[in-house]
C-alpha atoms as a PDB file:
ATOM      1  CA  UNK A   1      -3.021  14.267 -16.586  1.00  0.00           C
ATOM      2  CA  UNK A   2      -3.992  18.022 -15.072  1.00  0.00           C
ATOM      3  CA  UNK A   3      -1.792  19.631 -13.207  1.00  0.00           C
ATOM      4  CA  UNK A   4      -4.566  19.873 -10.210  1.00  0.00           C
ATOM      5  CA  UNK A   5      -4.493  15.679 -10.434  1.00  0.00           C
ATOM      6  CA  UNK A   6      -0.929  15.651  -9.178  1.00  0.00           C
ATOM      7  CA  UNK A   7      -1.338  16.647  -5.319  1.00  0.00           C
ATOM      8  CA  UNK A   8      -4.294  14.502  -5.024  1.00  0.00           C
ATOM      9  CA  UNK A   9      -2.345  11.269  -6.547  1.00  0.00           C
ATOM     10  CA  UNK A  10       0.181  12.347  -3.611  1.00  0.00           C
ATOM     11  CA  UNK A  11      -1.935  12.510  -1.398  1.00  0.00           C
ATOM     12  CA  UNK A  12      -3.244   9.809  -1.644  1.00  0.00           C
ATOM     13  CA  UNK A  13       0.345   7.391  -2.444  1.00  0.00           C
ATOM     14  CA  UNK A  14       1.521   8.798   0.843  1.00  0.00           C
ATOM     15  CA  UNK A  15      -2.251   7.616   2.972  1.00  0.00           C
ATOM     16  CA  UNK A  16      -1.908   4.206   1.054  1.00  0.00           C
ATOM     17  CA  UNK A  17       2.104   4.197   2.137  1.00  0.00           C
ATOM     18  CA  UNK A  18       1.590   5.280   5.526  1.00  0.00           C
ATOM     19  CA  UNK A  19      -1.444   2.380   5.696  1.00  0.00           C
ATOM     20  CA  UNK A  20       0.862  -0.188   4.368  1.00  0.00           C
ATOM     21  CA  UNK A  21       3.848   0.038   6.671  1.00  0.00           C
ATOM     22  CA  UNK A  22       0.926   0.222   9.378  1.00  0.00           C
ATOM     23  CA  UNK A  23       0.018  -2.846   8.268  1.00  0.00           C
ATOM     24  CA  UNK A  24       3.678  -4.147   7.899  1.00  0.00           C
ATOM     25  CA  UNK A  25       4.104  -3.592  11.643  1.00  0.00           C
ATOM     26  CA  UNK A  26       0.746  -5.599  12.212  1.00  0.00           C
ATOM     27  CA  UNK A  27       1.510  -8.246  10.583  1.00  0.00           C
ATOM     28  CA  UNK A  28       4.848  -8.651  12.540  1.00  0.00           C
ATOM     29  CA  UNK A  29       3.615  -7.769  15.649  1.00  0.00           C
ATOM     30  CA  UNK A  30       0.869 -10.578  14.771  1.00  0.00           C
ATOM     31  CA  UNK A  31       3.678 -13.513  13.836  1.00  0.00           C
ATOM     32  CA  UNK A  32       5.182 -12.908  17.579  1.00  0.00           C
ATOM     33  CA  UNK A  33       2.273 -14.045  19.335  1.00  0.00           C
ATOM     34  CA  UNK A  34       2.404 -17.738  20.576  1.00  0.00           C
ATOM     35  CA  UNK A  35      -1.201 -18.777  18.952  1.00  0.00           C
ATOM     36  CA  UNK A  36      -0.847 -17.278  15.420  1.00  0.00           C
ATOM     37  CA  UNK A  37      -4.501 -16.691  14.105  1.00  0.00           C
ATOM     38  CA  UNK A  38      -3.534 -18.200  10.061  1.00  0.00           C
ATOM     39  CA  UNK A  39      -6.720 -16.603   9.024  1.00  0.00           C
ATOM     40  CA  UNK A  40      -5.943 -13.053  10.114  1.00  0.00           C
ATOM     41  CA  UNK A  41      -2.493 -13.532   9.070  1.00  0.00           C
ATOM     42  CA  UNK A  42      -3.807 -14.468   5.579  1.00  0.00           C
ATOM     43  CA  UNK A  43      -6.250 -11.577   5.189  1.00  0.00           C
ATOM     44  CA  UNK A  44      -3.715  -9.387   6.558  1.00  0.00           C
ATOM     45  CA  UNK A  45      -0.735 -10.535   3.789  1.00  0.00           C
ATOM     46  CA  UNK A  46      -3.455  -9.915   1.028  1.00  0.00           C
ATOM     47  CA  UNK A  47      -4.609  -6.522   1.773  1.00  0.00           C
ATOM     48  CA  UNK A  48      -0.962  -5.705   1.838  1.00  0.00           C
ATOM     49  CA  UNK A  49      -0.477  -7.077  -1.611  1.00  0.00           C
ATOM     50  CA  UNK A  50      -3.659  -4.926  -2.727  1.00  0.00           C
ATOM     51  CA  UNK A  51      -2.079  -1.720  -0.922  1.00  0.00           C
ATOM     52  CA  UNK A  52       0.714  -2.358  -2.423  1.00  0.00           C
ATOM     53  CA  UNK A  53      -0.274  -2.783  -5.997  1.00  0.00           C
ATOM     54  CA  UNK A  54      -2.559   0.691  -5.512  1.00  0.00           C
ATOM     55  CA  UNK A  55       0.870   1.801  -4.455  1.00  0.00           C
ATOM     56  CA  UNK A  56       1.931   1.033  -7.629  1.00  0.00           C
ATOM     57  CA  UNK A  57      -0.242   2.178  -9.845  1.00  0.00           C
ATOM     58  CA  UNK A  58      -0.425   5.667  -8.400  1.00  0.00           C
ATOM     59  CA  UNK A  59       3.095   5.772  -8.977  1.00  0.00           C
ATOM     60  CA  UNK A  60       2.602   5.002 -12.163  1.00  0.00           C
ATOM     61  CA  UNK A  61       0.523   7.793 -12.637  1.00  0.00           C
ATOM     62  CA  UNK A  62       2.696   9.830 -10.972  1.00  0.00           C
ATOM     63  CA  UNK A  63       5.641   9.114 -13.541  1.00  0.00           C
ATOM     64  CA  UNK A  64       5.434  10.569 -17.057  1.00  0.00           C
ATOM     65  CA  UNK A  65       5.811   7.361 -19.613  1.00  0.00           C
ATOM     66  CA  UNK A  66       9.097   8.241 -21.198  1.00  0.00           C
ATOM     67  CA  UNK A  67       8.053   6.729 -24.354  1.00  0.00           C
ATOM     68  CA  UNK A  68       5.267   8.810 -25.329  1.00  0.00           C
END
């Protein structure tokens, strides 16, 4: 990886964090309500999952693979 990859990769892990606790709050905010829409709740849980598997791989990126 170049050296000029590395501030973009944070960039973006910190936009797909900041999205993700966003998201979080949703969600909870969403479960309070008397009428729960399942559907939105649903969509909602999975694009958390997604964010947080990006989350993942950029970090993964981010790391240096100790066993090369």
């Amino acid at each position: 990886m170049e050296n000029t990859d590395i501030p973009s990769l944070s960039f973006q892990l910190f936009q797909l964090q900041t999205e993700h606790r966003m998201l979080d709050t949703e969600i909870s905010n969403l479960q309070q309500l008397p009428y729960l829409d399942q559907l939105k709740l649903q969509r909602m849980k999975r694009q958390k999952l997604r964010l947080k598997q990006n989350i993942e791989h950029i970090k993964a990126q981010l790391i240096p693979d100790l066993n090369a």
